[in-house]
N, C-alpha and C. Protein backbone atom coordinates (compact mmCIF):
# COMPACT_ATOMS: atom_id res chain seq x y z
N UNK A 1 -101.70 33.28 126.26
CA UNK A 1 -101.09 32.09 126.84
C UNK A 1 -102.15 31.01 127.02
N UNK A 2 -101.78 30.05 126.68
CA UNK A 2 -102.70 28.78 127.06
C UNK A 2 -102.31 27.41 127.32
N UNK A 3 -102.85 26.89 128.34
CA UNK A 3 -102.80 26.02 129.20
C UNK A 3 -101.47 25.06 128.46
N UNK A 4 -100.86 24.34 129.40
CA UNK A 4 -99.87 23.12 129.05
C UNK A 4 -100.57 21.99 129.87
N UNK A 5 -100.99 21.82 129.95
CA UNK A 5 -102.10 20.90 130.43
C UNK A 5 -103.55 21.49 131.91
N UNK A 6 -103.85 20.02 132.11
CA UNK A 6 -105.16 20.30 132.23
C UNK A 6 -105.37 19.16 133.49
N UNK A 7 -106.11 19.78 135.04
CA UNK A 7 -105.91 19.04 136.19
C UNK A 7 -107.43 19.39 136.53
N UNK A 8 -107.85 18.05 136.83
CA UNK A 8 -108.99 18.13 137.20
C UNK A 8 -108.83 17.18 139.06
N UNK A 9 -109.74 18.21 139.67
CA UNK A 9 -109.72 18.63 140.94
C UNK A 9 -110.59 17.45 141.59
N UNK A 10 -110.51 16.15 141.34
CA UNK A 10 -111.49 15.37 141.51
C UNK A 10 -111.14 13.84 141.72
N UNK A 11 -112.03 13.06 142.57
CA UNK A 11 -111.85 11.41 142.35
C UNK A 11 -112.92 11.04 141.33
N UNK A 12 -113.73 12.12 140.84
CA UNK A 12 -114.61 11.31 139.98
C UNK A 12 -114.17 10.42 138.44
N UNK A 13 -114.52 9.86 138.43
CA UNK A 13 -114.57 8.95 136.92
C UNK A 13 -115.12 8.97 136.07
N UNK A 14 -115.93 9.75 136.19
CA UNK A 14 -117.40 9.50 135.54
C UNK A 14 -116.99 11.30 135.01
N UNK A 15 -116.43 12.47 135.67
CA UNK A 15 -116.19 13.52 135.29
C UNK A 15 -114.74 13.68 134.21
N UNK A 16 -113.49 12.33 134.62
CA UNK A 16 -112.50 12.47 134.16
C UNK A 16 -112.72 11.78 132.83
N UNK A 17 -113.84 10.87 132.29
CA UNK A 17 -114.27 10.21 131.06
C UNK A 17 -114.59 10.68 130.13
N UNK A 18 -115.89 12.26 130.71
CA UNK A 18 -116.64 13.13 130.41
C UNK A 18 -115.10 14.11 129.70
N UNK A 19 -114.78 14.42 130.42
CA UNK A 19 -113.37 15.30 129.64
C UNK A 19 -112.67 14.85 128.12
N UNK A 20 -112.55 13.61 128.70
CA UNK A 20 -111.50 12.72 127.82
C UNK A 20 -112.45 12.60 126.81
N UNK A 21 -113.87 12.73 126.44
CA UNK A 21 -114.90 12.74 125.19
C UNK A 21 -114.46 14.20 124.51
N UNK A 22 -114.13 14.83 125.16
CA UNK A 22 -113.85 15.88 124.40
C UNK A 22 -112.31 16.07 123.95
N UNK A 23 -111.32 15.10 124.24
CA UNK A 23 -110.14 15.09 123.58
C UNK A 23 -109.58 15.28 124.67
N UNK A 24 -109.73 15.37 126.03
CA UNK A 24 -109.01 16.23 126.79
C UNK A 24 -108.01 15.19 127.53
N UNK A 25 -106.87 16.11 127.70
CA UNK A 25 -106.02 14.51 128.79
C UNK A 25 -106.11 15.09 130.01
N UNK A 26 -106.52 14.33 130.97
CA UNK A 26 -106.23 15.26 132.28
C UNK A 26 -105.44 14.29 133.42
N UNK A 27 -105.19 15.33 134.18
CA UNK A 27 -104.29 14.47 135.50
C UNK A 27 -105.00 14.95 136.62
N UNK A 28 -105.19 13.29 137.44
CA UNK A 28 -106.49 13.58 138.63
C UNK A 28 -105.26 14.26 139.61
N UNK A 29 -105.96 15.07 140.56
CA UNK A 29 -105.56 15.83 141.80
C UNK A 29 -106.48 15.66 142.76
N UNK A 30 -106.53 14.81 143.84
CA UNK A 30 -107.87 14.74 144.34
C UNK A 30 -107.69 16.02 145.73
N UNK A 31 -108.97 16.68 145.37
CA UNK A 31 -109.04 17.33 146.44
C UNK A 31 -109.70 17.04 147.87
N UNK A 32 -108.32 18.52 148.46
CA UNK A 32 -109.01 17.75 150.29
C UNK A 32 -110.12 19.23 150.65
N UNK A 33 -111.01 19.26 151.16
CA UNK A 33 -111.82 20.00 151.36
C UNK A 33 -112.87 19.38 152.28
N UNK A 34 -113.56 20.02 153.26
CA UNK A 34 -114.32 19.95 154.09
C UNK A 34 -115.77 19.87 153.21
N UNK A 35 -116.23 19.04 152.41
CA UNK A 35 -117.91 19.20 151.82
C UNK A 35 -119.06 19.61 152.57
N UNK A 36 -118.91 20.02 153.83
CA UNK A 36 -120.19 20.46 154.79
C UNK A 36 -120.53 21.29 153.91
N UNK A 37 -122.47 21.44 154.63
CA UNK A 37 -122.96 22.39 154.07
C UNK A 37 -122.64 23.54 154.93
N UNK A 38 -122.70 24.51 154.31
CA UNK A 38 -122.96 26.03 155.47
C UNK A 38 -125.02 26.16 155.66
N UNK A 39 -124.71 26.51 157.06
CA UNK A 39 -126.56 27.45 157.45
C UNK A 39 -126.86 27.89 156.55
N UNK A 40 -128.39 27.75 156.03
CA UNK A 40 -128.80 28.07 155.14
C UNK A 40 -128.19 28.24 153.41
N UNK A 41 -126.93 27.76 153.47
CA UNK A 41 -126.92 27.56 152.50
C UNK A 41 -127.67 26.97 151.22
N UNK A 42 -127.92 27.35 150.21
CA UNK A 42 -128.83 26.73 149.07
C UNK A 42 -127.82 26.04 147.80
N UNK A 43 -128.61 25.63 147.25
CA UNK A 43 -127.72 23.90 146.37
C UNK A 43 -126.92 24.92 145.71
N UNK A 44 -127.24 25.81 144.88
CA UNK A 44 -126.46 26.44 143.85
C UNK A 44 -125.39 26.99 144.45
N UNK A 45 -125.65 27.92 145.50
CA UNK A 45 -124.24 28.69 146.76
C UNK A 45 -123.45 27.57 146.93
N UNK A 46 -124.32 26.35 147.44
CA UNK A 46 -123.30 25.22 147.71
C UNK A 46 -122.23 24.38 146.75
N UNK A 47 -122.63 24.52 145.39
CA UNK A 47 -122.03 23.34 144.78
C UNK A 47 -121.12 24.10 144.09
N UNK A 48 -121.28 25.97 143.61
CA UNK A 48 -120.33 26.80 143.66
C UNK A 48 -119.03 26.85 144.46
N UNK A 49 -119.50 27.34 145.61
CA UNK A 49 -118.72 27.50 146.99
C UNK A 49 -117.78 25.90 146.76
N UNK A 50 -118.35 24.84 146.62
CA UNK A 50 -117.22 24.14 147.29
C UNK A 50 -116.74 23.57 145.77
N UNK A 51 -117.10 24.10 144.25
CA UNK A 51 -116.38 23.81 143.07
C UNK A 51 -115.33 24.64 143.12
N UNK A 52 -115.14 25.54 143.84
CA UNK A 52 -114.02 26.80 144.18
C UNK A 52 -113.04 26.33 145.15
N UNK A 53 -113.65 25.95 146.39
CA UNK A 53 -112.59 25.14 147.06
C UNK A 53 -111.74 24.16 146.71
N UNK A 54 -112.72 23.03 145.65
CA UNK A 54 -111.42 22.40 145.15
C UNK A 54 -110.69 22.69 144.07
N UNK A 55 -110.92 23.67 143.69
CA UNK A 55 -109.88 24.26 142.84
C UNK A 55 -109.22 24.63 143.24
N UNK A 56 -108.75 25.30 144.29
CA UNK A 56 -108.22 26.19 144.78
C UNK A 56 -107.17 25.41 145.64
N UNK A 57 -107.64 24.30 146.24
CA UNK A 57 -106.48 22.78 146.94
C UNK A 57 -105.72 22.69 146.22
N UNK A 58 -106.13 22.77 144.91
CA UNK A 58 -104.85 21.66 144.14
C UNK A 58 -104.49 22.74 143.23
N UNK A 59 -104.49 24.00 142.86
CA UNK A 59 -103.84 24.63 142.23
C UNK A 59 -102.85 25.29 142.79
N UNK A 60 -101.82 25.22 141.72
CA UNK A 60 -99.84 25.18 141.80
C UNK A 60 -99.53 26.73 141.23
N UNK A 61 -100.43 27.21 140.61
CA UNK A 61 -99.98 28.82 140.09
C UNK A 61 -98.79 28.24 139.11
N UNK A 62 -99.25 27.12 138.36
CA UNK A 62 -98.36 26.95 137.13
C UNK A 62 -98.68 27.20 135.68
N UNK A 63 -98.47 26.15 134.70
CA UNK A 63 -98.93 26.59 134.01
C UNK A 63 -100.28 25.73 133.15
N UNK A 64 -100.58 24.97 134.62
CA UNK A 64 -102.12 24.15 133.94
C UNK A 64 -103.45 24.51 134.62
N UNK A 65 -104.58 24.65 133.66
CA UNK A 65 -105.72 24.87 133.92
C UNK A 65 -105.97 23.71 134.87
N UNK A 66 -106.69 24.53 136.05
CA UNK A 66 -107.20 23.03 137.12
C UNK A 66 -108.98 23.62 137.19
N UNK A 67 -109.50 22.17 136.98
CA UNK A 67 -110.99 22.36 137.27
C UNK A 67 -111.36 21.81 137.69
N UNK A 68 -112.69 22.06 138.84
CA UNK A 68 -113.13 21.24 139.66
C UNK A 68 -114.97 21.72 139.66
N UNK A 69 -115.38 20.75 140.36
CA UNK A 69 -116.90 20.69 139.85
C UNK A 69 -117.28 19.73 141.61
N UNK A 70 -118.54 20.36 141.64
CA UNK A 70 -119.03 19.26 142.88
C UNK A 70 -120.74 19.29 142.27
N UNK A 71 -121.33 18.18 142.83
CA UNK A 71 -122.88 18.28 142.06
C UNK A 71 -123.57 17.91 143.29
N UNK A 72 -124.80 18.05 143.58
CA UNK A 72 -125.69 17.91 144.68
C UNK A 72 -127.32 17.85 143.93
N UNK A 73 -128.01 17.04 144.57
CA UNK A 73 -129.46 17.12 144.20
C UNK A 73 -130.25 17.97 145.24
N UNK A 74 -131.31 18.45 144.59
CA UNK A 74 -132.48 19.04 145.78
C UNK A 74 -133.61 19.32 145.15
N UNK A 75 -134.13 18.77 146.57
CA UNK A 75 -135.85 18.32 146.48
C UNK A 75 -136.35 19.55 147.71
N UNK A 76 -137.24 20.67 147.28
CA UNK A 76 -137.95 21.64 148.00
C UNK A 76 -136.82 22.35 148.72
N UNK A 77 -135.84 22.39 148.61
CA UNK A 77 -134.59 22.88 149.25
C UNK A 77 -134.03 22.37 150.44
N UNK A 78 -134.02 20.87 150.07
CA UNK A 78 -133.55 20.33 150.97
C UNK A 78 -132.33 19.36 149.82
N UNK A 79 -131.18 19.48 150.43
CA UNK A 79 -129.98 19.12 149.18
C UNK A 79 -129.45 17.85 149.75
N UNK A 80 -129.76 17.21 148.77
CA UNK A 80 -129.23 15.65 149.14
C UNK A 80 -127.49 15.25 148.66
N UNK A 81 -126.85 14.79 149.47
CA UNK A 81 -125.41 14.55 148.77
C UNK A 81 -125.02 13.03 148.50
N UNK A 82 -123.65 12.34 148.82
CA UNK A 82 -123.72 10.93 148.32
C UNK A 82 -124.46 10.43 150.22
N UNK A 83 -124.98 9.39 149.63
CA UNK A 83 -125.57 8.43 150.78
C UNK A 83 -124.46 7.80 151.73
N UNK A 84 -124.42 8.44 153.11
CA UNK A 84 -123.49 7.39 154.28
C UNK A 84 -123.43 6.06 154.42
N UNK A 85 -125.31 5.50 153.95
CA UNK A 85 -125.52 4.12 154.14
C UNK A 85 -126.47 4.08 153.36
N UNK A 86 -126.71 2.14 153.36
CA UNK A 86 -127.98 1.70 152.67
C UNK A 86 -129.25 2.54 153.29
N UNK A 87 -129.11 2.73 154.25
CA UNK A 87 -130.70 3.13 155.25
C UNK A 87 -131.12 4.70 154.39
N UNK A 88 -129.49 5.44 154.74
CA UNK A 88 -129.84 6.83 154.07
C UNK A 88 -130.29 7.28 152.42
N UNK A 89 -129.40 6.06 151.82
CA UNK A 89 -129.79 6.25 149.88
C UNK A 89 -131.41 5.32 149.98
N UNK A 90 -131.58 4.41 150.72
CA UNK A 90 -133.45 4.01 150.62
C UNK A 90 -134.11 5.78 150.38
N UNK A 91 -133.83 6.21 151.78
CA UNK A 91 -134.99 7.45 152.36
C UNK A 91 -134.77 8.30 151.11
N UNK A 92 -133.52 8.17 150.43
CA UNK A 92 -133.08 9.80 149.88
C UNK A 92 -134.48 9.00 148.63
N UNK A 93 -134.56 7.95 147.70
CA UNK A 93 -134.59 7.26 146.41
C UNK A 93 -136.51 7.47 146.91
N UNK A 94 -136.73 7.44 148.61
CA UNK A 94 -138.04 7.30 148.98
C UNK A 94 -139.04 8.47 148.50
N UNK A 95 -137.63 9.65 148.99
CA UNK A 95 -137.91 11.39 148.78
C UNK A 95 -137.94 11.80 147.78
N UNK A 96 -137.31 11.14 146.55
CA UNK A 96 -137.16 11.63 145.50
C UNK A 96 -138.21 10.88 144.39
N UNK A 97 -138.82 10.15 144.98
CA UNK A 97 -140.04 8.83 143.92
C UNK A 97 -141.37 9.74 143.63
N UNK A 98 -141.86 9.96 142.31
CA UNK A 98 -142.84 10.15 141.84
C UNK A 98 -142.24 12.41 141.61
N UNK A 99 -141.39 12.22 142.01
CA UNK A 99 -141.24 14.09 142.03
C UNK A 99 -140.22 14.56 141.21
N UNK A 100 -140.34 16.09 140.99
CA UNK A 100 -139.40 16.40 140.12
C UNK A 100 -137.88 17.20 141.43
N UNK A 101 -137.06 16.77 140.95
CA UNK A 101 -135.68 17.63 141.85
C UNK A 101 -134.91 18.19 140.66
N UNK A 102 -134.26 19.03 141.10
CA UNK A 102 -133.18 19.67 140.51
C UNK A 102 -131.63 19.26 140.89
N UNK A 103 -130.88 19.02 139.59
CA UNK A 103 -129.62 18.64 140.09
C UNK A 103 -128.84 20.06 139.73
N UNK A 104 -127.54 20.44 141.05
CA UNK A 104 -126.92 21.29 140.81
C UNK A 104 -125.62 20.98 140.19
N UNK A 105 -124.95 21.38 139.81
CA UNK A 105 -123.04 21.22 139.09
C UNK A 105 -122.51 22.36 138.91
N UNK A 106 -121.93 22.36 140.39
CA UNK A 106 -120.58 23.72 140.08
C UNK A 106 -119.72 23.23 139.51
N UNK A 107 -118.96 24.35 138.52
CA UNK A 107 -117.54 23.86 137.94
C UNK A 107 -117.14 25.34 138.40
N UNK A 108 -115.60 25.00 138.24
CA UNK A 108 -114.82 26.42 138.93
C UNK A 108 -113.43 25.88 137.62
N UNK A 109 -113.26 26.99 137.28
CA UNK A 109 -111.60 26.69 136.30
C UNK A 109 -110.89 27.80 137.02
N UNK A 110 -109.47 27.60 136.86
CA UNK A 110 -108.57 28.58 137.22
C UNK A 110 -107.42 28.48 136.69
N UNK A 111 -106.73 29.51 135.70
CA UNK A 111 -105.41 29.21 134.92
C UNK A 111 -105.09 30.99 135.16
N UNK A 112 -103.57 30.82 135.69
CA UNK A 112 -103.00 32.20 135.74
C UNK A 112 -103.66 32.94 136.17
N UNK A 113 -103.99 32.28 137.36
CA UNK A 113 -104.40 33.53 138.40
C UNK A 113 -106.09 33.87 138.37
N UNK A 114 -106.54 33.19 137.29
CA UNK A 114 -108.02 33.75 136.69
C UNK A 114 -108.59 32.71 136.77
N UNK A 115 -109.87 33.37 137.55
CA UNK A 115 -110.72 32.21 138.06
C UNK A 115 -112.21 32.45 137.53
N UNK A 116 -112.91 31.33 137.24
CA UNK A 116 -114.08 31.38 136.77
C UNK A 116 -114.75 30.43 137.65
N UNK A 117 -115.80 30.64 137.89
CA UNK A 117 -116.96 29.48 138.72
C UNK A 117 -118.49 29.79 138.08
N UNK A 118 -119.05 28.48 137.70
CA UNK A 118 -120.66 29.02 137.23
C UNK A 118 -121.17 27.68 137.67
N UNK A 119 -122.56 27.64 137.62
CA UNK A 119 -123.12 26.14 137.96
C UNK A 119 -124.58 26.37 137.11
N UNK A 120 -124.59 25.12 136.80
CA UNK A 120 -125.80 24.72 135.81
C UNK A 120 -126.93 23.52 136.43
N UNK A 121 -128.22 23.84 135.97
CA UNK A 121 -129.47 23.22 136.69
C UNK A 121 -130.10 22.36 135.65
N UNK A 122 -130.16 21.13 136.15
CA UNK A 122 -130.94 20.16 135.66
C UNK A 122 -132.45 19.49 136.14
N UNK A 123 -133.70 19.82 136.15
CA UNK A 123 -134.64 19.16 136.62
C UNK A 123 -134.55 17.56 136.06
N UNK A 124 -134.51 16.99 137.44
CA UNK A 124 -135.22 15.47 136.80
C UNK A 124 -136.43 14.95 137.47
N UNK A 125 -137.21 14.27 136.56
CA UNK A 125 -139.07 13.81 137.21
C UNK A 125 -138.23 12.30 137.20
N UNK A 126 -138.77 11.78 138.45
CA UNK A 126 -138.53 10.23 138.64
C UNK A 126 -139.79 9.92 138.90
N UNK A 127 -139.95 8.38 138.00
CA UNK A 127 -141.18 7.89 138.29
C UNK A 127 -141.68 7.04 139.78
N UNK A 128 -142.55 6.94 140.06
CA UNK A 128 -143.18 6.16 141.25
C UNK A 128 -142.40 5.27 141.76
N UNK A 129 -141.19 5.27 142.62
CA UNK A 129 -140.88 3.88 143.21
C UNK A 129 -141.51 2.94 144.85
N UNK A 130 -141.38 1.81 144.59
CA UNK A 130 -142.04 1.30 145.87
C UNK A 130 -140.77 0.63 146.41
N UNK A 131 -141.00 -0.08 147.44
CA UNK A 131 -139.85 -0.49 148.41
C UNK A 131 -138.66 -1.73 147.45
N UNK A 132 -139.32 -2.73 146.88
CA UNK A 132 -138.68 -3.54 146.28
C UNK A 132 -138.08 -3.03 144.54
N UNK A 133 -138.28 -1.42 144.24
CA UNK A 133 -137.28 -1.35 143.46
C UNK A 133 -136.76 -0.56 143.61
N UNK A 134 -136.43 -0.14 144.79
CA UNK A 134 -135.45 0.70 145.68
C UNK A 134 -134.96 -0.27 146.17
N UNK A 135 -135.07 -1.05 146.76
CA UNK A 135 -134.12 -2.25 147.04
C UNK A 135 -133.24 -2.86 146.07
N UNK A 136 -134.16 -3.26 144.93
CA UNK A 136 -133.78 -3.79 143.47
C UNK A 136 -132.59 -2.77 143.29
N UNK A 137 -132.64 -1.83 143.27
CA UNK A 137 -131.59 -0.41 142.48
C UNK A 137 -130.92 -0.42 143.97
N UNK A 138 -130.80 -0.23 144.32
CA UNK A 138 -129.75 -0.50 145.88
C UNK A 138 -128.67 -1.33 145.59
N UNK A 139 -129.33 -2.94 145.39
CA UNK A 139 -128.21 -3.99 145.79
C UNK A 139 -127.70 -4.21 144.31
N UNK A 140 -127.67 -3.43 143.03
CA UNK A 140 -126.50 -2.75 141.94
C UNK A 140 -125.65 -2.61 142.47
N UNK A 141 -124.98 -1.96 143.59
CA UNK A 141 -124.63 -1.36 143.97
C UNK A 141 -123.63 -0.48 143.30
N UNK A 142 -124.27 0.63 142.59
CA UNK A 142 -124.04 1.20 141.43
C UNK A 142 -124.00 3.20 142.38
N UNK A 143 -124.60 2.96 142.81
CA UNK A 143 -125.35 4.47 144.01
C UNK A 143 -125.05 4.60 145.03
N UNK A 144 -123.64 4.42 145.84
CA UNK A 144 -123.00 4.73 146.46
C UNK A 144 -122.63 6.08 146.86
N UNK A 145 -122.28 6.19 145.85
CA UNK A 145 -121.11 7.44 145.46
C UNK A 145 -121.76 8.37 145.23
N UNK A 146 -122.87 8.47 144.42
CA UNK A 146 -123.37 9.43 143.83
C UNK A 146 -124.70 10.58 145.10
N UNK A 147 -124.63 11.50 144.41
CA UNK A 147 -125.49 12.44 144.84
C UNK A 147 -126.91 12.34 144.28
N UNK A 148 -127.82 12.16 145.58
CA UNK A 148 -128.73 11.79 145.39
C UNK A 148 -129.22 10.27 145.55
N UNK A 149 -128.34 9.46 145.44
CA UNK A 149 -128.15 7.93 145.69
C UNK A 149 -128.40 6.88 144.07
N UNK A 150 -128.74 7.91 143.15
CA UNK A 150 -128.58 7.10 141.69
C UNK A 150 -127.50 7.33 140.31
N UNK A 151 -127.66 6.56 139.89
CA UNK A 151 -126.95 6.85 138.42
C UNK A 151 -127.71 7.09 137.54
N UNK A 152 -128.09 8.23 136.66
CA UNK A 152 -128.51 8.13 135.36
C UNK A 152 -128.20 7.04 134.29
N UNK A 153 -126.72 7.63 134.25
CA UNK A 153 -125.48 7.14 133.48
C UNK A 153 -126.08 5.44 133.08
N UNK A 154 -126.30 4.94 134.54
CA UNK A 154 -126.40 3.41 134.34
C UNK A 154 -128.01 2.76 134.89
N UNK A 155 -128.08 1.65 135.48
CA UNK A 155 -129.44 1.45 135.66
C UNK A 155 -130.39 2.05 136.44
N UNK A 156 -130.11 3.19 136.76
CA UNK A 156 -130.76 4.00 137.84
C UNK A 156 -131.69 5.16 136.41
N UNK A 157 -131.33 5.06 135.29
CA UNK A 157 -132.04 5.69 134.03
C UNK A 157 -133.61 4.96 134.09
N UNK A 158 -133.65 3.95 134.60
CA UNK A 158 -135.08 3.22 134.95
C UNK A 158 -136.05 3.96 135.89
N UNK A 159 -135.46 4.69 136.62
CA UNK A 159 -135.94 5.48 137.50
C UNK A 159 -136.28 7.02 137.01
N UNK A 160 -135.75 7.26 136.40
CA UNK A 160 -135.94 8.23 135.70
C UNK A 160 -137.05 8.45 134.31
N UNK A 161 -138.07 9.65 134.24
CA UNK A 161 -139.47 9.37 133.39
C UNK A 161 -138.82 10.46 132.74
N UNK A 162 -138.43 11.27 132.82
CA UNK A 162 -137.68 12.52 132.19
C UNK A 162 -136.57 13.69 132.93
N UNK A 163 -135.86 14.30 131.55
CA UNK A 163 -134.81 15.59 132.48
C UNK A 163 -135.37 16.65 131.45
N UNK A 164 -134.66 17.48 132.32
CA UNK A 164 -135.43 19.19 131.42
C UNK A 164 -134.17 19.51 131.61
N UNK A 165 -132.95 19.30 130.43
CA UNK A 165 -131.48 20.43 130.68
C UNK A 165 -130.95 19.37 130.43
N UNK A 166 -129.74 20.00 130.83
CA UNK A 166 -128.18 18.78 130.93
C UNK A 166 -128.21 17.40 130.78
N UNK A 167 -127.97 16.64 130.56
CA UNK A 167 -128.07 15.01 130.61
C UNK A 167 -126.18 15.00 131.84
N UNK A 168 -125.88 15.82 130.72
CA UNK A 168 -124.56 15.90 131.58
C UNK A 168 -123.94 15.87 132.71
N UNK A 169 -124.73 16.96 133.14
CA UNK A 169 -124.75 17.80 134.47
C UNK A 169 -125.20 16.75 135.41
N UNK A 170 -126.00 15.73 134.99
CA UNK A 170 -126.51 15.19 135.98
C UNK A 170 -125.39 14.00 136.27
N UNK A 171 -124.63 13.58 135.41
CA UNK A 171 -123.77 12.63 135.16
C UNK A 171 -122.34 13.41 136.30
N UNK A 172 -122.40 14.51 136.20
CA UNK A 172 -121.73 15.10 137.07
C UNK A 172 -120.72 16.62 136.70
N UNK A 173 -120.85 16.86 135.31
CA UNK A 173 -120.25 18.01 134.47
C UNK A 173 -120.72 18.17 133.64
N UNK A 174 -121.70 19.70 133.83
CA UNK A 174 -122.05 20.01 132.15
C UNK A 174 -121.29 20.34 130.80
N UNK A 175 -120.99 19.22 129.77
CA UNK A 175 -120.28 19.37 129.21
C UNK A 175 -120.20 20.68 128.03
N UNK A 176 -121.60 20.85 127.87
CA UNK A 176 -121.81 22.00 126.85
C UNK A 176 -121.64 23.53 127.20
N UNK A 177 -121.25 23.76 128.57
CA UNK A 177 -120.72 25.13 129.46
C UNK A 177 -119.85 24.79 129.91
N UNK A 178 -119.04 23.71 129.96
CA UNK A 178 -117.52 23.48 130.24
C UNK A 178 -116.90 23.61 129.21
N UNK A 179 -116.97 23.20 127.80
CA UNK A 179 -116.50 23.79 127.19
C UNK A 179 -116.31 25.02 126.38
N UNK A 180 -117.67 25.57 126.71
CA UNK A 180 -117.68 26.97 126.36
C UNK A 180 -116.56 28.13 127.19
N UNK A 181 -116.82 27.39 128.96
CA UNK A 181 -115.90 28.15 129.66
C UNK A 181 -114.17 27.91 129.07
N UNK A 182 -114.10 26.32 129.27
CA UNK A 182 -112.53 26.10 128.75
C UNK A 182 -111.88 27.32 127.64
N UNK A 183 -113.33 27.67 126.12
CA UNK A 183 -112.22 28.80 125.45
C UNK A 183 -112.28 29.95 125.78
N UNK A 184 -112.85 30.19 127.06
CA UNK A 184 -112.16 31.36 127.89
C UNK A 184 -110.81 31.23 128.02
N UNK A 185 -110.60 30.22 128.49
CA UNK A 185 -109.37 30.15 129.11
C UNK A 185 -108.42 30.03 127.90
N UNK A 186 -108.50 29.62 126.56
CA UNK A 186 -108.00 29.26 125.62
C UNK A 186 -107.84 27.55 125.32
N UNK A 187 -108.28 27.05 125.70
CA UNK A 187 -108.39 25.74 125.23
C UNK A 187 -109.71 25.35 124.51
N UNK A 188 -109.66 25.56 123.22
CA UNK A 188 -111.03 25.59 121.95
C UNK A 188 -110.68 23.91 121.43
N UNK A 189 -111.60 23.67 122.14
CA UNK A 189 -111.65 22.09 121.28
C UNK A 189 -112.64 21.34 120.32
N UNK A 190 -112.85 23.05 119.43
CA UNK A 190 -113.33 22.56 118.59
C UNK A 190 -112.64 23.26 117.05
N UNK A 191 -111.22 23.35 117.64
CA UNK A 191 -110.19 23.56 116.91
C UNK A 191 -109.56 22.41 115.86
N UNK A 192 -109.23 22.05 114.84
CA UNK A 192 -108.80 21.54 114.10
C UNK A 192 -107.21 21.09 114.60
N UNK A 193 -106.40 22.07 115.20
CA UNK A 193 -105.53 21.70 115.46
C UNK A 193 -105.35 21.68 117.03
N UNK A 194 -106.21 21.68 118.26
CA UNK A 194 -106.55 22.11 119.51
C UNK A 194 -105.18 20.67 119.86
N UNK A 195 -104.88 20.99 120.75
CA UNK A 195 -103.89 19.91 121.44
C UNK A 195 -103.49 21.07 123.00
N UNK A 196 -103.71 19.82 124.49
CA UNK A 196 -103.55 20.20 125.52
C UNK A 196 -102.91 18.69 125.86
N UNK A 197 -101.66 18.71 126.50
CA UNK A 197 -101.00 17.44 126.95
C UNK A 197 -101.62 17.24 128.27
């Protein structure tokens, strides 16, 4: 059996675009879930743990694959998420200048009952920033939203000297283990005739 469509567990845009490169149509479901961290929790437990929760909100036990993904950065094991304010994405862009962090990306799928969750690691080295191009990359206001307080994707790639892994992942879904997981589930889209409404 395989999927009649395909629900992704998310407000992201930047994850529902990432899909749609691969042919995919999806229908947003935004999930409600509590994003706290747990005690001692670590980035990978974390971005697992809560790629499961939102799967798990918005799935109907029908007959569409729902996937959901959450991503987090961390520097020495300390996990940065999206910035509350200007004050907090400065400190996070302060913490993260001249060093290498790791970005995490849980994805969780679930179709008929069967659930999968894995998460994939991206190191990124950011080069040296000083106050006025952290300011400069601030008032984009492009880094809101995001984990960690930048965009690859867009001018926040200035900040960036190199990644070791995913380009993806950091964007917010690794696409090259999402779709490996998807033909678990039976959706091969690198099928000739692959079609998911």
């Amino acid at each position: 059996m395989t999927p009649s469509g395909i629900v992704l567990a998310s407000n992201s845009p930047r994850r529902k675009a990432l899909l749609e490169k691969l042919r995919l149509r999806v229908e947003i479901l935004p999930p409600c879930v509590n994003e706290s961290r747990n005690a001692d929790e670590n980035a990978k437990h974390l971005v697992e743990r809560l790629a499961a929760e939102k799967a798990r909100s918005v799935y109907a036990e029908d007959e569409r694959l729902v996937i959901a993904a959450d991503t987090v950065v961390n520097l020495n094991e300390k996990v940065f998420g999206k910035p509350a304010s200007k004050k907090e994405g400065f400190l996070m862009l302060s913490e993260l200048s001249g060093k290498v962090h790791k970005v995490h990306t849980g994805v969780s799928m679930v179709f008929n009952q069967n659930w999968e969750t894995f998460s994939v690691q991206t190191d990124v080295h950011f080069r040296e920033l000083n106050d006025e191009m952290i300011n400069w990359y601030w008032s984009l206001d492009e880094s809101r939203d995001k984990a960690g307080s930048y965009s690859i994707q867009g001018a926040g790639s200035v900040l960036v000297e190199k990644i070791v892994g995913s380009y993806t992942n950091v964007v917010g879904l690794p696409l090259r283990e999402t779709a490996d997981m998807l033909a678990k589930f039976g959706v091969e889209i690198f099928k000739d005739n692959f079609s998911v409404n």
